[in-house]
Protein backbone atom coordinates (compact mmCIF):
# COMPACT_ATOMS: atom_id res chain seq x y z
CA UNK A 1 31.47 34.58 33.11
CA UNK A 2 28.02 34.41 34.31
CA UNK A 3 26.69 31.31 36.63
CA UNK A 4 23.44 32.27 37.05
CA UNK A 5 21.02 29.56 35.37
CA UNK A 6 20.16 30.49 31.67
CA UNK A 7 16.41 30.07 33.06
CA UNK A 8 16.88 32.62 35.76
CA UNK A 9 18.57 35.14 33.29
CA UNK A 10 16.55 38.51 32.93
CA UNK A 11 16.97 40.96 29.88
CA UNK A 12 19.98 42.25 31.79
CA UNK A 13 21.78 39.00 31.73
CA UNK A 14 20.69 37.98 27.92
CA UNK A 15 22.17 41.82 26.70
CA UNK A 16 25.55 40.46 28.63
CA UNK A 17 25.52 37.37 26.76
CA UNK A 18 24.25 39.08 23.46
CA UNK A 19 27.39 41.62 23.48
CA UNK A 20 29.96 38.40 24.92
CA UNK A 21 28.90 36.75 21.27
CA UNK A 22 29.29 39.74 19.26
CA UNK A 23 25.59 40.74 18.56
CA UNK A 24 26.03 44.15 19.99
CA UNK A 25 24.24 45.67 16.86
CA UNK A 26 20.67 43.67 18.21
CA UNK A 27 21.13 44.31 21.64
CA UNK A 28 18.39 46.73 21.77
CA UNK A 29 15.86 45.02 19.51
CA UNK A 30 15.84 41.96 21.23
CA UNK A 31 16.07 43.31 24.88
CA UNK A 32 14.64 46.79 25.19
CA UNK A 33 11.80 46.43 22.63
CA UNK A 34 10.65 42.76 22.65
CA UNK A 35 12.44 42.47 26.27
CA UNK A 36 13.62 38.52 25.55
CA UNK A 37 14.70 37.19 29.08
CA UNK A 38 16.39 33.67 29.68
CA UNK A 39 13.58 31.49 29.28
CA UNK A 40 12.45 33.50 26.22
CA UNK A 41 16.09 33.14 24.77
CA UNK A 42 16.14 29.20 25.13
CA UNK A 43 12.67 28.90 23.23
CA UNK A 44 13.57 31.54 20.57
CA UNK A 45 13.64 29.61 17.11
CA UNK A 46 14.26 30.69 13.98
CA UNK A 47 10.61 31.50 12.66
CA UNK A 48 10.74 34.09 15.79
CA UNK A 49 12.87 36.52 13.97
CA UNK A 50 10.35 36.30 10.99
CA UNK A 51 7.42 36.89 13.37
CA UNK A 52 8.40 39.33 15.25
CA UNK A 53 10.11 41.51 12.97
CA UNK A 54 13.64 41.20 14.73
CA UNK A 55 15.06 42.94 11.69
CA UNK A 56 18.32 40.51 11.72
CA UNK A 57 19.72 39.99 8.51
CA UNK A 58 20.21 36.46 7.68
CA UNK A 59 23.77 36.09 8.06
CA UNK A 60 23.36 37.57 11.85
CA UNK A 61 20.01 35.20 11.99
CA UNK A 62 21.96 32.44 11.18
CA UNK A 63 25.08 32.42 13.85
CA UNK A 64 22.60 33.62 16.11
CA UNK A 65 21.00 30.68 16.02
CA UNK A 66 24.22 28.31 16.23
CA UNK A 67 24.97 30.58 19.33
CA UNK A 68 21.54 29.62 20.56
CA UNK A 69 21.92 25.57 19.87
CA UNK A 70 25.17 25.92 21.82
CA UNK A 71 23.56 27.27 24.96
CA UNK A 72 20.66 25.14 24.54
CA UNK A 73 23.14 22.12 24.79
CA UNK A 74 25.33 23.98 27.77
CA UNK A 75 21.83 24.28 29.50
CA UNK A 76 20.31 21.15 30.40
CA UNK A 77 19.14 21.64 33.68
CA UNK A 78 17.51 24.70 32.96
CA UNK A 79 15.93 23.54 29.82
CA UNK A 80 14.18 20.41 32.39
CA UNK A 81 12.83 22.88 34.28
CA UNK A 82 11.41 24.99 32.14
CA UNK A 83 9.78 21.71 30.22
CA UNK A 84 11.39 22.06 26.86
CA UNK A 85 12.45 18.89 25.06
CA UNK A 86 15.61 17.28 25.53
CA UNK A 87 15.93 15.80 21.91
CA UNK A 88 17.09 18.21 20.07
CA UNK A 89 17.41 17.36 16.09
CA UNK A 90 19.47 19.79 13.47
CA UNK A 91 16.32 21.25 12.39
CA UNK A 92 14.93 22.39 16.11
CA UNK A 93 15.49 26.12 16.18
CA UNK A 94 13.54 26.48 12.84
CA UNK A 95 9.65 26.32 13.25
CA UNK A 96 8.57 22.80 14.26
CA UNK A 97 12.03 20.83 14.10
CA UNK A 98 11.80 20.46 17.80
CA UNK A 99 8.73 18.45 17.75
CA UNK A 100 9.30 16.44 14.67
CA UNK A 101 12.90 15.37 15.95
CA UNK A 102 11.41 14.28 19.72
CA UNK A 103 8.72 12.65 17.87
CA UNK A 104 11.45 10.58 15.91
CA UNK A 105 13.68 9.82 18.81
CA UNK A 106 10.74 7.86 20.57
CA UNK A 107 10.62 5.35 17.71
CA UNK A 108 12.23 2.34 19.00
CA UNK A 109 12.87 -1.09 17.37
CA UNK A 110 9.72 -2.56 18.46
CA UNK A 111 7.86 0.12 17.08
CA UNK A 112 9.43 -0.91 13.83
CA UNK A 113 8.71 -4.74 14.67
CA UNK A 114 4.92 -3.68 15.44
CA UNK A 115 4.42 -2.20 12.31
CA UNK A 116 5.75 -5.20 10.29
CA UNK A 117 4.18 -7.35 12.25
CA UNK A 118 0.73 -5.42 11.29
CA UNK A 119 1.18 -5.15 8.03
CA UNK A 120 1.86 -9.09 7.57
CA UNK A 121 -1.48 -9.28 9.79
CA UNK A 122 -2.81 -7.10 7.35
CA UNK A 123 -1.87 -9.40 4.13
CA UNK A 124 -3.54 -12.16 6.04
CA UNK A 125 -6.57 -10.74 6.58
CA UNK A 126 -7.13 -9.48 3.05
CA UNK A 127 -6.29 -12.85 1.61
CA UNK A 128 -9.50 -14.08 4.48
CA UNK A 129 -11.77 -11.48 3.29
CA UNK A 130 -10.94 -12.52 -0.37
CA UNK A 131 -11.00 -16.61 -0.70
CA UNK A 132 -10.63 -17.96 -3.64
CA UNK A 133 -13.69 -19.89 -4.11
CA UNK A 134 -12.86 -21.97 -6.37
CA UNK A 135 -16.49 -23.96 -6.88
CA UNK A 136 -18.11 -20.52 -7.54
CA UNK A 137 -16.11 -19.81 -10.20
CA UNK A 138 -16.53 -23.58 -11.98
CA UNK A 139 -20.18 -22.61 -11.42
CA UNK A 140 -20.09 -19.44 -13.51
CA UNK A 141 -17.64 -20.95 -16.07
CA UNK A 142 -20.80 -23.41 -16.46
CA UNK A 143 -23.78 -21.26 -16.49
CA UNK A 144 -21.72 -19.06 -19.38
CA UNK A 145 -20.95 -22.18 -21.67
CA UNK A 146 -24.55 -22.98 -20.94
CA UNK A 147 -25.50 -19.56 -22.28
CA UNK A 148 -23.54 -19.78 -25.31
CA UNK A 149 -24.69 -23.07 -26.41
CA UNK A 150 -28.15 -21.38 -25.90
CA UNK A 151 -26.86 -18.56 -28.34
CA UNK A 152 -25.96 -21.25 -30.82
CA UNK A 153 -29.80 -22.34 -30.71
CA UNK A 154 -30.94 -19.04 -30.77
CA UNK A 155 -28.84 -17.65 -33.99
CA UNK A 156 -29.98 -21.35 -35.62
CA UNK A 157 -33.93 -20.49 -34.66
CA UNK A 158 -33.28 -16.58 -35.94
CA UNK A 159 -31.65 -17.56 -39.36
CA UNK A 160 -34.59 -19.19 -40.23
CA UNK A 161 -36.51 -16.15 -39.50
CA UNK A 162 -34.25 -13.39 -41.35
CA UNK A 163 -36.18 -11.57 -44.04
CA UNK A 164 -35.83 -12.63 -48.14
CA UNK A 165 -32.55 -10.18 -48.94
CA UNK A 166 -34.26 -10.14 -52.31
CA UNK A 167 -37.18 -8.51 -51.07
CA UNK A 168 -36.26 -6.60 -47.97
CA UNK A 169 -32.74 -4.84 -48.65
CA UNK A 170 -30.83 -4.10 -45.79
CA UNK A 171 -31.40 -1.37 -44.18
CA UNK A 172 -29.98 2.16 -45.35
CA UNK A 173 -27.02 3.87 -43.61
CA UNK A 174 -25.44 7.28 -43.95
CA UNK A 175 -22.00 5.92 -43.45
CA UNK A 176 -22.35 2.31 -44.92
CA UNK A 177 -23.69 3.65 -48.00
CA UNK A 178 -21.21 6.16 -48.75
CA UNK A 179 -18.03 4.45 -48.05
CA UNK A 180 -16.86 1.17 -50.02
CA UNK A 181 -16.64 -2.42 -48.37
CA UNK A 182 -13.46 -3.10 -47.00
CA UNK A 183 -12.95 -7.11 -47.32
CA UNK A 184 -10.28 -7.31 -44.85
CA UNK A 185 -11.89 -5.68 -42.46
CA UNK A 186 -13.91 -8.17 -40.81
CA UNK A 187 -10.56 -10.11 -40.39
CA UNK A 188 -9.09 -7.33 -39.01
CA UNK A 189 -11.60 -7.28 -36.46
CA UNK A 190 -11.16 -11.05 -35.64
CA UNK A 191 -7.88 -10.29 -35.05
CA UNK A 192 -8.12 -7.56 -32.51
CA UNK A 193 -10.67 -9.54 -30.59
CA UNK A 194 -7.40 -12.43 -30.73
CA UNK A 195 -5.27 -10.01 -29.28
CA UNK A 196 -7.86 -8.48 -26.45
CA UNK A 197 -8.47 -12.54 -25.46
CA UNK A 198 -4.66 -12.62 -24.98
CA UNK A 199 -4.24 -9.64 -22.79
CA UNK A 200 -6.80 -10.81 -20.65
CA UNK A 201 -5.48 -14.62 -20.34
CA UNK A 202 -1.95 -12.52 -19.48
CA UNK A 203 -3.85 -10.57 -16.94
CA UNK A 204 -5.61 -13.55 -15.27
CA UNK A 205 -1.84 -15.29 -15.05
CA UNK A 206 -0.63 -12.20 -13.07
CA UNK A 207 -3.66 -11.37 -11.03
CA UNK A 208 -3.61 -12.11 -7.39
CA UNK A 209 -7.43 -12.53 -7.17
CA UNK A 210 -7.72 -14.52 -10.25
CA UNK A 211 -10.51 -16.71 -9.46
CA UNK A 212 -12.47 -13.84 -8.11
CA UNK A 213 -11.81 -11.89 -11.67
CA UNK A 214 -12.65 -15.14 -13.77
CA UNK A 215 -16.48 -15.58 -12.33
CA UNK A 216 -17.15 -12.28 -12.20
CA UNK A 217 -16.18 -12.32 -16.06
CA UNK A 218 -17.89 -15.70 -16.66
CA UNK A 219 -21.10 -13.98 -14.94
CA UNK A 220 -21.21 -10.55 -16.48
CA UNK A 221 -20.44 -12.14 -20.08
CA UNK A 222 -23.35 -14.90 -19.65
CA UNK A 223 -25.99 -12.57 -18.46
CA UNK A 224 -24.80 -10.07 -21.41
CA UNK A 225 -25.05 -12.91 -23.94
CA UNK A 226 -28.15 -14.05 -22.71
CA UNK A 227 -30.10 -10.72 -22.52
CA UNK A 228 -28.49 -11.18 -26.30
CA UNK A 229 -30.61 -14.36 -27.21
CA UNK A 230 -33.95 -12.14 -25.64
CA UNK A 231 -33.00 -9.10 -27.94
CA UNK A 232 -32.43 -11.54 -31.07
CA UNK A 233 -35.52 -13.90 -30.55
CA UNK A 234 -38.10 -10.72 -30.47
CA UNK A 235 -36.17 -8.96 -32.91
CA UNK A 236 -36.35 -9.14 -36.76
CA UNK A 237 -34.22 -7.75 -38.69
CA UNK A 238 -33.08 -7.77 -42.71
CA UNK A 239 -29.57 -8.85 -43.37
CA UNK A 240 -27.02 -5.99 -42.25
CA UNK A 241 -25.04 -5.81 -45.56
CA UNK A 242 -25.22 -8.08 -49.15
CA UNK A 243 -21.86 -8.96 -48.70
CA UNK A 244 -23.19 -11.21 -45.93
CA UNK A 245 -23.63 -14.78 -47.23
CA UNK A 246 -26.32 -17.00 -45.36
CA UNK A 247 -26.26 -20.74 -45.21
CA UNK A 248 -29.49 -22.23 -46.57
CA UNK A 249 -32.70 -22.93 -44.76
CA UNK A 250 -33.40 -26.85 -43.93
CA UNK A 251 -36.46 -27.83 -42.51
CA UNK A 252 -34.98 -31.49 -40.68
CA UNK A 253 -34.68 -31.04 -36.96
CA UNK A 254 -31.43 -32.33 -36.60
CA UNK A 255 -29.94 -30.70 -39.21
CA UNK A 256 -31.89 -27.85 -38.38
CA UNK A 257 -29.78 -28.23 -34.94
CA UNK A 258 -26.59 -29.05 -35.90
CA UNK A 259 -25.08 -25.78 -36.53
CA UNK A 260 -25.47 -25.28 -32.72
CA UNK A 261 -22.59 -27.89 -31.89
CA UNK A 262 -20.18 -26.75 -34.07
């Protein structure tokens, strides 16, 4: 049996220990052409044999490497000295299992600790950079019932302005014209809008940034409805369709306003 440290081994030594574990067959590939001494022989991993053509087939490959693991673990002190790791995982001997097991075997508890420590930290600091702000979002809820009420008036000022039907028709469409009026269709739509109001109450309920949603909606949905009262006050347009009914024209100023409070 040899004593010689595996690290001090030369091709001589590794053909002696090739033949001992019944490899005879590769003795000359391994020694005499790629000349594979001891420390060569401790580093050899699996993705060697691919790379260097050692021509093994994969049932020799594969208790050559299990020989291999063996004298890694029988060869401690020569395995310090040449600088290789000392955690050695199941995967080592095939491409980069050596690294990824040392890399695991450093993680200790309070690495673990650390990290959930961090990622509480982390909660925290979103829920900083994201306050609720409550009076910003009464403001917008505010400035968009403001706008709507302003709609109201606007619509009420416009009606009075919409063009005889009797004289100017509504306007011609391609698609209008050629396809019958559908009288449940307008309820149809009312009921859609119901169901898209409900989905977003749902989604408000759920939402961790809720109030940060709300007067963002409340904004966007006053300015749009706004910009609306612009488009309708220097716009004038015939009634869309004759199965529109308008309410009568008054000339009183409070009943003139009163549709804007219902």
């Amino acid at each position: 049996m040899n004593t010689t440290p595996v690290d001090q081994w030369d091709t001589k030594d590794v053909e002696k220990w090739l033949i001992a574990n019944y490899f005879d067959p590769h003795v000359s590939q391994i020694c005499d052409v790629n000349g594979c001494d001891g420390p060569s022989l401790l580093m050899l991993t699996e993705a060697d044999f691919h790379l260097y053509n050692l021509g093994l087939p994969i049932g020799d490959a594969k208790r050559l490497i299990i020989a291999l693991r063996k004298l890694q673990l029988s060869s401690v002190d020569s395995m310090k000295r040449l600088g290789l790791p000392l955690h050695v995982g199941e995967n080592s001997l095939s491409g980069q299992g050596c690294q990824r097991s040392h890399r695991y075997a450093s993680i200790s508890e309070s690495d673990v600790g650390d990290s959930l420590t961090s990622s509480v930290e982390l909660i925290a600091e979103t829920t900083k950079r994201f306050p609720p702000e409550i009076w910003k979002t009464v403001i917008s809820a505010v400035y968009m019932n403001t706008v709507l009420l302003v709609t109201s008036c606007v619509m009420v000022i416009v009606h009075d302005r919409v063009p005889d039907v009797e004289k100017y028709p509504p306007l011609p469409d391609i698609f209008l014209d050629n396809f019958p009026t559908i009288p449940w269709a307008f309820t149809l739509c009312e009921l859609i809008a119901v169901g898209l109001m409900l989905i977003l109450i749902a989604i408000l309920f759920i939402h961790k940034h809720r109030f940060i949603v709300m007067r963002r909606l409340f904004s966007i949905g006053g300015t749009v409805f706004l910009l609306r009262c612009i488009s309708m006050l220097i716009t004038s347009l015939s009634v869309p369709g004759v199965h529109l009914q308008c309410a009568p024209k008054v000339s009183i100023f409070l009943v003139y306003l009163s549709p804007c409070f219902r």
